[in-house]
PDB file of N, CA and C in Angstrom:
ATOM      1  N   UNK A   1       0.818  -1.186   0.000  1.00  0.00           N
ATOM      2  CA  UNK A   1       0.000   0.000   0.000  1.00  0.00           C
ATOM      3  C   UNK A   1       0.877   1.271   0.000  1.00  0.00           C
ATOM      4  N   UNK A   2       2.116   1.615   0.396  1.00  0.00           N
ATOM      5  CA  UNK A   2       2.972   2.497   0.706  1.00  0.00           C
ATOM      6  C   UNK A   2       3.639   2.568  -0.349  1.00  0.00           C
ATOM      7  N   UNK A   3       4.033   1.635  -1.234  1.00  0.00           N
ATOM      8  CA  UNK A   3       4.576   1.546  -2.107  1.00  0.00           C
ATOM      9  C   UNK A   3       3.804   2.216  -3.270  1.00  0.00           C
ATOM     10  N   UNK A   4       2.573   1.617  -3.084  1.00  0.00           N
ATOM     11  CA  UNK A   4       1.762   2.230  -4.334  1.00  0.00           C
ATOM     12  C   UNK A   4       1.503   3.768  -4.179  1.00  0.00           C
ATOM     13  N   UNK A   5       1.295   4.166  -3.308  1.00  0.00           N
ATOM     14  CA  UNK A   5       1.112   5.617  -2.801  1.00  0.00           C
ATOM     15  C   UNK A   5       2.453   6.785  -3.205  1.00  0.00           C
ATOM     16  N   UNK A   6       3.771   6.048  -2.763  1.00  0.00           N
ATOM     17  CA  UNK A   6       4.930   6.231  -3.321  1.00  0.00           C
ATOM     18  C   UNK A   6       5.058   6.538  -5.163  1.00  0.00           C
ATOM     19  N   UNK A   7       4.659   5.546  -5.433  1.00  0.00           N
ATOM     20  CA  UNK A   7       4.906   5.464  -6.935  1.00  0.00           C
ATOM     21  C   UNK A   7       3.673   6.537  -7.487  1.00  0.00           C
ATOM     22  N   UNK A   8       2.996   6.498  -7.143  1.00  0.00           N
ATOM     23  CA  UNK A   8       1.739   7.712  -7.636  1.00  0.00           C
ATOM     24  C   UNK A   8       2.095   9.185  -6.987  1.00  0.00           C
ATOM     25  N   UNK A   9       2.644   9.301  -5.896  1.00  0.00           N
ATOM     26  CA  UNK A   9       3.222  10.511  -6.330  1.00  0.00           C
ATOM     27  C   UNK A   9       4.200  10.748  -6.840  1.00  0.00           C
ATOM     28  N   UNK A  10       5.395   9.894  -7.100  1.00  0.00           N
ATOM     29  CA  UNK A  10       6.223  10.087  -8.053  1.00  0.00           C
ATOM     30  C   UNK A  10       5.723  10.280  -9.435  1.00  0.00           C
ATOM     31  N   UNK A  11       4.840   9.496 -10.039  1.00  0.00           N
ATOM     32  CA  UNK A  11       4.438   9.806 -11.208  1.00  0.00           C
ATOM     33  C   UNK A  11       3.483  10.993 -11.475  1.00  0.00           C
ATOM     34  N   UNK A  12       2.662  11.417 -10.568  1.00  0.00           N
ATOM     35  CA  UNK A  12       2.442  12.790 -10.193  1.00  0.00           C
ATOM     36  C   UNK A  12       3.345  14.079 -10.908  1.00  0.00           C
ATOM     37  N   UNK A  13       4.239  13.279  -9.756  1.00  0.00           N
ATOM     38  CA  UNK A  13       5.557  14.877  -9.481  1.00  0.00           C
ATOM     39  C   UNK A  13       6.155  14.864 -10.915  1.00  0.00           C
ATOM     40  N   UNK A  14       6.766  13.761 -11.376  1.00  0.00           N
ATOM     41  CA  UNK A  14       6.867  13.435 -13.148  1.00  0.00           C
ATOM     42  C   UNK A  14       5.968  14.282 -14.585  1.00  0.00           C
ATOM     43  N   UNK A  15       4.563  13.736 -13.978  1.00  0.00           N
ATOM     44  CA  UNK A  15       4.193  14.754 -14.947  1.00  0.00           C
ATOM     45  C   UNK A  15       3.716  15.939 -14.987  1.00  0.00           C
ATOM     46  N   UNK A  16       3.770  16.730 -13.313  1.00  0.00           N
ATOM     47  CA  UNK A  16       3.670  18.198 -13.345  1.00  0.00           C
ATOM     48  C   UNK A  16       5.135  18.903 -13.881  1.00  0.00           C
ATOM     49  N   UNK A  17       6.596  18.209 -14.017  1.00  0.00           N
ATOM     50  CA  UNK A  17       7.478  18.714 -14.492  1.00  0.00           C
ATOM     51  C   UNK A  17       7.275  18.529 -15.936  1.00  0.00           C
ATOM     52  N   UNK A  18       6.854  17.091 -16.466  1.00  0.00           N
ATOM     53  CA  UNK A  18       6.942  16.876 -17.471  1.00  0.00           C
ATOM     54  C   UNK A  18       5.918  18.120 -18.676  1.00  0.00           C
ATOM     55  N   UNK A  19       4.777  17.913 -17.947  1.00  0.00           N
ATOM     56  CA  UNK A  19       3.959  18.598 -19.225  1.00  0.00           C
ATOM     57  C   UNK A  19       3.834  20.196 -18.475  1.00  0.00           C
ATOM     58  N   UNK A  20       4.756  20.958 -17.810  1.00  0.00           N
ATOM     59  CA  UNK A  20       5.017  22.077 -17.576  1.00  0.00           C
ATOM     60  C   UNK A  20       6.030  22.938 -18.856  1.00  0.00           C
ATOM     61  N   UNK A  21       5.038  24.043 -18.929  1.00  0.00           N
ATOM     62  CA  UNK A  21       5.331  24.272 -20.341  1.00  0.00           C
ATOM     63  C   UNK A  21       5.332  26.057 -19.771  1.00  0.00           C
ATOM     64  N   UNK A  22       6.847  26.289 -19.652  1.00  0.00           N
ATOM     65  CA  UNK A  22       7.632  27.791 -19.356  1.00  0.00           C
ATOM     66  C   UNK A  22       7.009  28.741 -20.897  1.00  0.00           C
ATOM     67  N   UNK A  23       6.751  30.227 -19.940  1.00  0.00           N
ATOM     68  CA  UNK A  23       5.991  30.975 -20.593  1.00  0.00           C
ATOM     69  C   UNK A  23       7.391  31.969 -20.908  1.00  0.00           C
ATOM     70  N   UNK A  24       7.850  32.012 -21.872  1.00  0.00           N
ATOM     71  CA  UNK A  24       8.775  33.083 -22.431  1.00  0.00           C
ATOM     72  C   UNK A  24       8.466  34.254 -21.567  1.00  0.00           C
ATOM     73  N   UNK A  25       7.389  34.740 -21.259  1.00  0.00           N
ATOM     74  CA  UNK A  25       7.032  36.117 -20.679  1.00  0.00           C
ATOM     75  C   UNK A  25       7.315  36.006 -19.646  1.00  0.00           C
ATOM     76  N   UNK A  26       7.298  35.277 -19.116  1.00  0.00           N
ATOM     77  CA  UNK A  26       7.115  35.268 -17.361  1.00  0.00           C
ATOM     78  C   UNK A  26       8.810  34.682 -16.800  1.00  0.00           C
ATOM     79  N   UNK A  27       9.844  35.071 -18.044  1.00  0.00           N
ATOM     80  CA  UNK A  27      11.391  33.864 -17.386  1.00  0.00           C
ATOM     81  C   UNK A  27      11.936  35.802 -17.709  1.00  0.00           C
ATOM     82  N   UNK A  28      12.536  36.152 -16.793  1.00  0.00           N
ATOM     83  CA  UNK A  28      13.453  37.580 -16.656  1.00  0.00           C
ATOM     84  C   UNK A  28      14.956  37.330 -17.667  1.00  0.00           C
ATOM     85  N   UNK A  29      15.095  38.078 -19.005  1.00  0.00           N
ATOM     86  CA  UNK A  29      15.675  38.632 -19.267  1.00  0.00           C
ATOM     87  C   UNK A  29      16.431  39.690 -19.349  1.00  0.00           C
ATOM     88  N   UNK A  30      16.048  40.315 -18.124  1.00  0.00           N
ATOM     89  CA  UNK A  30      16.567  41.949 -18.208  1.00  0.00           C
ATOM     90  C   UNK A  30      18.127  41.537 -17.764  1.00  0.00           C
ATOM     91  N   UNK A  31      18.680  40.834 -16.617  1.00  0.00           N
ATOM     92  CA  UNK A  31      19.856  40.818 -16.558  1.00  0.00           C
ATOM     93  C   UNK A  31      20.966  40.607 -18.335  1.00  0.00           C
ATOM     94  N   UNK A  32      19.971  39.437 -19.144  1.00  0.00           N
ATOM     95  CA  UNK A  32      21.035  39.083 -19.954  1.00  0.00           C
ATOM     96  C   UNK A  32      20.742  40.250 -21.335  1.00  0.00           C
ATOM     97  N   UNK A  33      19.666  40.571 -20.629  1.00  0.00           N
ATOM     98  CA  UNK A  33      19.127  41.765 -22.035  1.00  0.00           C
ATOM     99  C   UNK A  33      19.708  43.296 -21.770  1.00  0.00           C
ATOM    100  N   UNK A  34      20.555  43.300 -20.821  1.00  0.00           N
ATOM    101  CA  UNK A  34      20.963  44.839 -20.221  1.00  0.00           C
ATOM    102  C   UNK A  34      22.449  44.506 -20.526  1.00  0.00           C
ATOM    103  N   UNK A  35      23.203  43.183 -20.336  1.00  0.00           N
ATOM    104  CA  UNK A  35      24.781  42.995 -20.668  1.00  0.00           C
ATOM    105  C   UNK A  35      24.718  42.799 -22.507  1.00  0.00           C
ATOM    106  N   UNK A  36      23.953  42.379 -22.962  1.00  0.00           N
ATOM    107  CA  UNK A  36      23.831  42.721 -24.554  1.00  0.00           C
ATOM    108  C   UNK A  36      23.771  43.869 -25.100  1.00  0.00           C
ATOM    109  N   UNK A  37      22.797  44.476 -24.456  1.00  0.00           N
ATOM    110  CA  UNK A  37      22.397  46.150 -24.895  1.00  0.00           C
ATOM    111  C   UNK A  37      23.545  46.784 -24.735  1.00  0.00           C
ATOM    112  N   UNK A  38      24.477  46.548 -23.438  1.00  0.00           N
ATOM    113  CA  UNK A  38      25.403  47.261 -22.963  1.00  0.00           C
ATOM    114  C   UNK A  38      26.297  47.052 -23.980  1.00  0.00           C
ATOM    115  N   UNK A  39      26.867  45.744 -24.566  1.00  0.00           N
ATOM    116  CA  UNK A  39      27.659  45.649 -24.894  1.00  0.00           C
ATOM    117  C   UNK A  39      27.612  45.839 -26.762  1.00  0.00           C
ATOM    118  N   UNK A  40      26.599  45.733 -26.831  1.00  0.00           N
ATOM    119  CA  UNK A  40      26.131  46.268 -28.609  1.00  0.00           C
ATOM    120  C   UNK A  40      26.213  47.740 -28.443  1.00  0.00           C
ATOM    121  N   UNK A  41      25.589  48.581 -27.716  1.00  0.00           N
ATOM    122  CA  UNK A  41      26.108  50.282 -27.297  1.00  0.00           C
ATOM    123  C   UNK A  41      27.552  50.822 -27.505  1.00  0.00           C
ATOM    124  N   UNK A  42      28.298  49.813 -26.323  1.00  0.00           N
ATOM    125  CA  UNK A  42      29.749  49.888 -26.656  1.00  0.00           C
ATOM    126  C   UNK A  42      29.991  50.097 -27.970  1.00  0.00           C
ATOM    127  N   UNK A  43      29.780  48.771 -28.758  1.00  0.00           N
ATOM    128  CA  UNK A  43      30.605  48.091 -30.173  1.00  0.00           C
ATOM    129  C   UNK A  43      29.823  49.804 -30.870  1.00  0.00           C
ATOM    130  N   UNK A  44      28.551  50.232 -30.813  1.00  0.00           N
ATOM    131  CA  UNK A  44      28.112  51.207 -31.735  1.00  0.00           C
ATOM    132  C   UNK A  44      28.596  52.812 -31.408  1.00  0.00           C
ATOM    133  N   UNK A  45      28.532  52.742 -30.340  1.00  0.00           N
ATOM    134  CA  UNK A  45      29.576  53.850 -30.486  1.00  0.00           C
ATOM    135  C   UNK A  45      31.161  54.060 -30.586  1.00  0.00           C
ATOM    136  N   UNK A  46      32.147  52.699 -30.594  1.00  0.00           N
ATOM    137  CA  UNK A  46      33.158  52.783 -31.063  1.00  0.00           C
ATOM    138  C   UNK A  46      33.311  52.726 -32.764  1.00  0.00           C
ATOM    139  N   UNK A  47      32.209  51.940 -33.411  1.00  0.00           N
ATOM    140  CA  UNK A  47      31.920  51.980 -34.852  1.00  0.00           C
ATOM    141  C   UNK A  47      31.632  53.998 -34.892  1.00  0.00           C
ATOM    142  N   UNK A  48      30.864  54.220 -34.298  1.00  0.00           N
ATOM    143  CA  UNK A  48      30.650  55.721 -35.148  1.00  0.00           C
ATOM    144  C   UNK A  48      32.007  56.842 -34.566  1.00  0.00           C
ATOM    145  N   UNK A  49      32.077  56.591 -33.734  1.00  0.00           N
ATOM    146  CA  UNK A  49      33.959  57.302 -33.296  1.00  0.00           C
ATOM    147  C   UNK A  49      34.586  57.037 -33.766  1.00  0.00           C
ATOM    148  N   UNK A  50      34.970  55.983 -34.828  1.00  0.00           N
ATOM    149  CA  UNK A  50      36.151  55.692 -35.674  1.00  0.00           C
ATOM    150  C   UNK A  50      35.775  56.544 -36.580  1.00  0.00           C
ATOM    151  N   UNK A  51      34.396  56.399 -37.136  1.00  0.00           N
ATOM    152  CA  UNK A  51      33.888  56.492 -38.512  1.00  0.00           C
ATOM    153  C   UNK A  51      33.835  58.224 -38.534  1.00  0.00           C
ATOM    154  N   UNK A  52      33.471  59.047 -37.350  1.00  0.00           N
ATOM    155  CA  UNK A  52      33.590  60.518 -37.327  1.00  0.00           C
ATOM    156  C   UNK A  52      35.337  61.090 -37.036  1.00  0.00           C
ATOM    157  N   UNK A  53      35.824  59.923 -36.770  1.00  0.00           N
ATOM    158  CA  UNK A  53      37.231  60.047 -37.026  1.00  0.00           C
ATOM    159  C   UNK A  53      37.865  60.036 -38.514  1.00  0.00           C
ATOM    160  N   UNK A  54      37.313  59.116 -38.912  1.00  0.00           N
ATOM    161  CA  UNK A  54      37.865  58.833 -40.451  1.00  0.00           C
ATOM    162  C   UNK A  54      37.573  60.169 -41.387  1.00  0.00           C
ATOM    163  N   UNK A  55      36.323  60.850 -41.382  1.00  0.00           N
ATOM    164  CA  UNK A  55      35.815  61.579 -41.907  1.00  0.00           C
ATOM    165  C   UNK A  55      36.135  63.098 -41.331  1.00  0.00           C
ATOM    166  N   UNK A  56      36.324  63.123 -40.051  1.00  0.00           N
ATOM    167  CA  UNK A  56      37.462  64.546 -39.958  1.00  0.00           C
ATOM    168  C   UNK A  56      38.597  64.668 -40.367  1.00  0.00           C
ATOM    169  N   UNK A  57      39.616  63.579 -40.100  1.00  0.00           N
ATOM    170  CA  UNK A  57      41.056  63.683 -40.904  1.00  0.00           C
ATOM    171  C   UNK A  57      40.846  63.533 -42.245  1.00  0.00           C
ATOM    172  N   UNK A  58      40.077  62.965 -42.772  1.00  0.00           N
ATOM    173  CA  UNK A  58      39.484  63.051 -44.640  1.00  0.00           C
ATOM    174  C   UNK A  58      39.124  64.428 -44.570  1.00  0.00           C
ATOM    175  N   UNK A  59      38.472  65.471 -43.911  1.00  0.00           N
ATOM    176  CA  UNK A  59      38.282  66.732 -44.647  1.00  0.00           C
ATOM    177  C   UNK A  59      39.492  67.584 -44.255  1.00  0.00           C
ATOM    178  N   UNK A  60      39.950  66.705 -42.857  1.00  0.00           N
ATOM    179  CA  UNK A  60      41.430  67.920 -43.176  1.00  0.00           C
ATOM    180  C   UNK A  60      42.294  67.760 -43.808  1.00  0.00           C
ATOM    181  N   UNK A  61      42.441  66.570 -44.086  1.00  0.00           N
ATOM    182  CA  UNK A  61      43.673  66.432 -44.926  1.00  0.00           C
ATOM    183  C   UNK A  61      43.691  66.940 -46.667  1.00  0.00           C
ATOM    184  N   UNK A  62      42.566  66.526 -47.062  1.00  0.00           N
ATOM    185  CA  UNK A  62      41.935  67.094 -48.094  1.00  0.00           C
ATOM    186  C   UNK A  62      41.540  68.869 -48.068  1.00  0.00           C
ATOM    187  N   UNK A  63      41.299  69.672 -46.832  1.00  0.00           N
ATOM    188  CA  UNK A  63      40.703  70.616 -46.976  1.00  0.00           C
ATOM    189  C   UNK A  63      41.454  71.890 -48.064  1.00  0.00           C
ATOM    190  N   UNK A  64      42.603  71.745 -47.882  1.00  0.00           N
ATOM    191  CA  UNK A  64      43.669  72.499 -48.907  1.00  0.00           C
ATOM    192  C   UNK A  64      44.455  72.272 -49.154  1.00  0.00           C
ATOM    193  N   UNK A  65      44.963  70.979 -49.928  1.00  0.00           N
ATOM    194  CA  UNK A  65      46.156  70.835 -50.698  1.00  0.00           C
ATOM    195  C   UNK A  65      46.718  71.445 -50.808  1.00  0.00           C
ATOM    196  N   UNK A  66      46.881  73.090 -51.835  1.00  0.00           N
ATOM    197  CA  UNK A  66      47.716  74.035 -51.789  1.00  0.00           C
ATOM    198  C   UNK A  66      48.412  74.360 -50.572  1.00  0.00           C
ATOM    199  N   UNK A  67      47.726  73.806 -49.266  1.00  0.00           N
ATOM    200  CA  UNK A  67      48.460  74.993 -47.752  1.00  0.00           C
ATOM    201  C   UNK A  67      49.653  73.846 -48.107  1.00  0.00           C
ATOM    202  N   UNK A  68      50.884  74.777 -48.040  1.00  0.00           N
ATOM    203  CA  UNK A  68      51.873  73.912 -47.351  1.00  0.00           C
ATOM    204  C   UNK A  68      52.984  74.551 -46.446  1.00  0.00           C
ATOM    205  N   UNK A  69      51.857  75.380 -45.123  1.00  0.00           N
ATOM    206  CA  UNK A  69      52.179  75.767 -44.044  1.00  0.00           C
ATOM    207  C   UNK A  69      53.439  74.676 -43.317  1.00  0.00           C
ATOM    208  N   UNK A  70      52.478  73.680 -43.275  1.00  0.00           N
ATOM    209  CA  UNK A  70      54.023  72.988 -42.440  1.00  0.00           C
ATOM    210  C   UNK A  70      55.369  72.977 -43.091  1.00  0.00           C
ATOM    211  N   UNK A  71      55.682  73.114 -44.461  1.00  0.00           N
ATOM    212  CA  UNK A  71      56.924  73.295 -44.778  1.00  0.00           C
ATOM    213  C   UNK A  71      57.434  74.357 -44.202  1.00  0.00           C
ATOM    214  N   UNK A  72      56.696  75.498 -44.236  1.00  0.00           N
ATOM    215  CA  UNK A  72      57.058  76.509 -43.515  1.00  0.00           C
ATOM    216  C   UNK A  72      57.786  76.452 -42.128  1.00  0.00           C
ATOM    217  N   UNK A  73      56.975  75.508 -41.292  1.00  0.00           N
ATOM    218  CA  UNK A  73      57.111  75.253 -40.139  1.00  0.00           C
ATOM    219  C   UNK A  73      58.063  74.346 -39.463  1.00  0.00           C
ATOM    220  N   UNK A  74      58.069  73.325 -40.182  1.00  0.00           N
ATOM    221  CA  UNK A  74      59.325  73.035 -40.394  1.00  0.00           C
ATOM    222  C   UNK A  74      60.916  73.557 -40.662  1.00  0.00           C
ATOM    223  N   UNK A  75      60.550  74.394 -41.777  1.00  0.00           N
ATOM    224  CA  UNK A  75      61.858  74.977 -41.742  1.00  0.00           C
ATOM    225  C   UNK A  75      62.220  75.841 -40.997  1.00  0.00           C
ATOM    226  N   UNK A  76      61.067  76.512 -40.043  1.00  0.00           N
ATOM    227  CA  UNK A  76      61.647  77.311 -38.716  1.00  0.00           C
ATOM    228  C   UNK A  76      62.433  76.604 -37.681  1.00  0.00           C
ATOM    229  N   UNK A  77      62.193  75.501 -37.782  1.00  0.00           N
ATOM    230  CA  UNK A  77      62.308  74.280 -36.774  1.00  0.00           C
ATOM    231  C   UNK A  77      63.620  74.086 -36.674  1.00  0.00           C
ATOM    232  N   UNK A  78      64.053  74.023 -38.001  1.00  0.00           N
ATOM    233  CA  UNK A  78      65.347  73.914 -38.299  1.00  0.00           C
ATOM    234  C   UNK A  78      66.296  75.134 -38.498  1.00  0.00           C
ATOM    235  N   UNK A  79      65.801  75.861 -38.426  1.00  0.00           N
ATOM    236  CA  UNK A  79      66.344  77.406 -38.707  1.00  0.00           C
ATOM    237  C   UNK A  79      67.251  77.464 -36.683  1.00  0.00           C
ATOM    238  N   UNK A  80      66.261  76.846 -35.995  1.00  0.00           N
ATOM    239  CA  UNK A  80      66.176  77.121 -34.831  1.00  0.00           C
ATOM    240  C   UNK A  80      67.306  76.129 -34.267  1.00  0.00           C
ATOM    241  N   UNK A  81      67.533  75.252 -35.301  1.00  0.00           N
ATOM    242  CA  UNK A  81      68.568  73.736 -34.524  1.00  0.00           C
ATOM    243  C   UNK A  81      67.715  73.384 -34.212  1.00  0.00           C
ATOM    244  N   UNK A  82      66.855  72.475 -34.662  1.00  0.00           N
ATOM    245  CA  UNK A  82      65.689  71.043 -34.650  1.00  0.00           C
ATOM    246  C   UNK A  82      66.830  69.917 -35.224  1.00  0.00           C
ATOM    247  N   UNK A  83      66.797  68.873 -35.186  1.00  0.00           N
ATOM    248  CA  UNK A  83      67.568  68.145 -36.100  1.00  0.00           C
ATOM    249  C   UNK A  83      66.107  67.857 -36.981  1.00  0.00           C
ATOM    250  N   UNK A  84      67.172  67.102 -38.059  1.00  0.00           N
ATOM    251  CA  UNK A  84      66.603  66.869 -38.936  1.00  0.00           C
ATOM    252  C   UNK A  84      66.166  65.312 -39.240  1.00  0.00           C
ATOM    253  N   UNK A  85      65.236  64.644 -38.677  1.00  0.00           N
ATOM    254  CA  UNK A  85      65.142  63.285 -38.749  1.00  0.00           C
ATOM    255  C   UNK A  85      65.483  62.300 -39.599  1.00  0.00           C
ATOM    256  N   UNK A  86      65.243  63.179 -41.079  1.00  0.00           N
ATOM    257  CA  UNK A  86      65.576  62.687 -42.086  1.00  0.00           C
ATOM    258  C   UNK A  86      66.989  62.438 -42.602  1.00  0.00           C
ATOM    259  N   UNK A  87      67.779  62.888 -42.226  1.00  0.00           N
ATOM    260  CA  UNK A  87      69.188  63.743 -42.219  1.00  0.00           C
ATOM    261  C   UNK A  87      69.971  61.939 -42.181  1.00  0.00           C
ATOM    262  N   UNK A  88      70.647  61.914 -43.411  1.00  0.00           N
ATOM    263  CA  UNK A  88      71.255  60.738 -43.378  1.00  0.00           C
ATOM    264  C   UNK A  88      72.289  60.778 -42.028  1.00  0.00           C
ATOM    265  N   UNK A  89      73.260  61.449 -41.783  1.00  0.00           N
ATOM    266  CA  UNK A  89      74.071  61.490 -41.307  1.00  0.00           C
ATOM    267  C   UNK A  89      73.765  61.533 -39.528  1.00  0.00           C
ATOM    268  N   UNK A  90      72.651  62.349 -39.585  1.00  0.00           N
ATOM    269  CA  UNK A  90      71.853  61.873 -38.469  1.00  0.00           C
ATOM    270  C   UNK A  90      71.214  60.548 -38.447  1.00  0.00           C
ATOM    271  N   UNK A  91      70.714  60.418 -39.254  1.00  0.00           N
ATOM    272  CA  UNK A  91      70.213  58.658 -38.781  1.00  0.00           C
ATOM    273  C   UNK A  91      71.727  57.238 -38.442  1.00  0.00           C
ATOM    274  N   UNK A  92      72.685  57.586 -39.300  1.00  0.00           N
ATOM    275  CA  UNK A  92      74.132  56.964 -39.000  1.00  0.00           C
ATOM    276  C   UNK A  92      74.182  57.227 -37.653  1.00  0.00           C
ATOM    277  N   UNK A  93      74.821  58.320 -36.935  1.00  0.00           N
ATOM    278  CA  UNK A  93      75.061  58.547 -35.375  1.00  0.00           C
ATOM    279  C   UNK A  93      73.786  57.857 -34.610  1.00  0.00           C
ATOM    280  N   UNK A  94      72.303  58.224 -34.978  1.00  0.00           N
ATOM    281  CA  UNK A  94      71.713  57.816 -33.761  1.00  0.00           C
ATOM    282  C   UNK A  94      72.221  56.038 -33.936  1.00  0.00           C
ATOM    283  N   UNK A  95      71.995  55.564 -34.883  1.00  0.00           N
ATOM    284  CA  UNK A  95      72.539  54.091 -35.081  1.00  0.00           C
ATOM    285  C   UNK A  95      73.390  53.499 -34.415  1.00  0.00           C
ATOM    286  N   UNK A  96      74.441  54.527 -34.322  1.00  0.00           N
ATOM    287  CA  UNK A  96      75.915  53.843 -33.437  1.00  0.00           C
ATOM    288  C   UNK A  96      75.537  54.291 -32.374  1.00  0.00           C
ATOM    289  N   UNK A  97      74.694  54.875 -31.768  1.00  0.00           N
ATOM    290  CA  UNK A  97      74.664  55.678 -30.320  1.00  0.00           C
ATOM    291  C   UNK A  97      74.267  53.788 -29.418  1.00  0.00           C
ATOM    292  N   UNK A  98      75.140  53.896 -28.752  1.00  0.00           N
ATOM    293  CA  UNK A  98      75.398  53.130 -27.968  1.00  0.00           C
ATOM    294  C   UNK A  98      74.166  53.033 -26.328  1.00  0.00           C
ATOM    295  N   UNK A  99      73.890  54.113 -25.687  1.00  0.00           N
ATOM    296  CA  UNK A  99      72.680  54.368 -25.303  1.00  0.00           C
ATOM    297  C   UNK A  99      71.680  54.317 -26.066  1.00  0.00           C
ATOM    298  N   UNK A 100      71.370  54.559 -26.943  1.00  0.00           N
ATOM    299  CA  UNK A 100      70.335  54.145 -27.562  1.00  0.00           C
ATOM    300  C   UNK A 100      69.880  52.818 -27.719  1.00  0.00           C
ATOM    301  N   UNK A 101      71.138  51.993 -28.326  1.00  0.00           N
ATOM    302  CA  UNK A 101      70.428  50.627 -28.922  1.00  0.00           C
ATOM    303  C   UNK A 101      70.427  49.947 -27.641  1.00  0.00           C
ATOM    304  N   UNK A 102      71.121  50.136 -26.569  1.00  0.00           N
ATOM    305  CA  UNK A 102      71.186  49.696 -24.667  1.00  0.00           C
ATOM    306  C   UNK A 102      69.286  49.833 -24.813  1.00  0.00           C
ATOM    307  N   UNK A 103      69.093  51.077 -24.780  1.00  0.00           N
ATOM    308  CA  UNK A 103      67.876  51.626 -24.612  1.00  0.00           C
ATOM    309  C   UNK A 103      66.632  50.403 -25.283  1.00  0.00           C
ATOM    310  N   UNK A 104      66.540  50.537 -26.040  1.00  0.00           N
ATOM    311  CA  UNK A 104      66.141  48.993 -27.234  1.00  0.00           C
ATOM    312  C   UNK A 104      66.490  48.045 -27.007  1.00  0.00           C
ATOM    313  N   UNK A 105      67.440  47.798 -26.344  1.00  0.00           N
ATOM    314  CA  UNK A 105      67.430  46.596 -25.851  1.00  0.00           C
ATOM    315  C   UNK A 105      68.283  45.240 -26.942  1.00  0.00           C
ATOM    316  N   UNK A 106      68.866  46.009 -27.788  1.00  0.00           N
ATOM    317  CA  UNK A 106      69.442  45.001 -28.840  1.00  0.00           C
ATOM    318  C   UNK A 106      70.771  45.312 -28.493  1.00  0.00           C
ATOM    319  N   UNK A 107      71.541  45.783 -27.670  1.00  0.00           N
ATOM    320  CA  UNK A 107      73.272  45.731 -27.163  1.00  0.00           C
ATOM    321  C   UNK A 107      73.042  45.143 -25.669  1.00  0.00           C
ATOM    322  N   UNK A 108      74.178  44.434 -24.945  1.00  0.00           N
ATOM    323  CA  UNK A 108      73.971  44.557 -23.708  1.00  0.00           C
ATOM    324  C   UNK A 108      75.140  45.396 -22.920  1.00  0.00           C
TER     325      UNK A 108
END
């Protein structure tokens, strides 16, 4: 008799899990729907900050070809004792500079 009583509520308890049928509406998404949102927000505003990036240095760089202020500016630079980066003879010395390549890490 105990046994049978046993087994009928087990099969009971069986098929209130079994034919229990979860209502999409009623299971909380907001935790996994707020770390998505968050993280699609992110990705969309680093997409449009590149993209208003790309498109300001495109109109400046483009805005006047003709300026070629920085030559100008440059050559004050050098007027002043700037070195000259380009400067073969400068690029030889920094080469052998011995602190330097220490610095880099390719001498010991």
């Amino acid at each position: 008799m105990m046994f049978k009583k046993l087994a009928q509520k087990l099969n009971l308890e069986r098929k209130k899990h079994h034919n229990a049928v979860i209502n999409p509406l009623d299971v909380d998404f907001e935790g996994r729907k707020s770390v998505f949102l968050d993280k699609l927000t992110r990705t969309a505003v680093n997409m449009y900050e590149h993209q208003c990036d790309v498109k300001n240095f495109t109109k400046l760089v483009l805005s006047n070809p003709e300026n070629e202020s920085h030559n100008k500016i440059m050559d004050e630079l050098f007027a002043k004792g700037v070195i000259d980066p380009t400067d073969d003879e400068k690029l030889l010395e920094l080469s052998d500079n011995t602190r330097f390549l220490k610095d880099l890490g390719l001498i010991d």
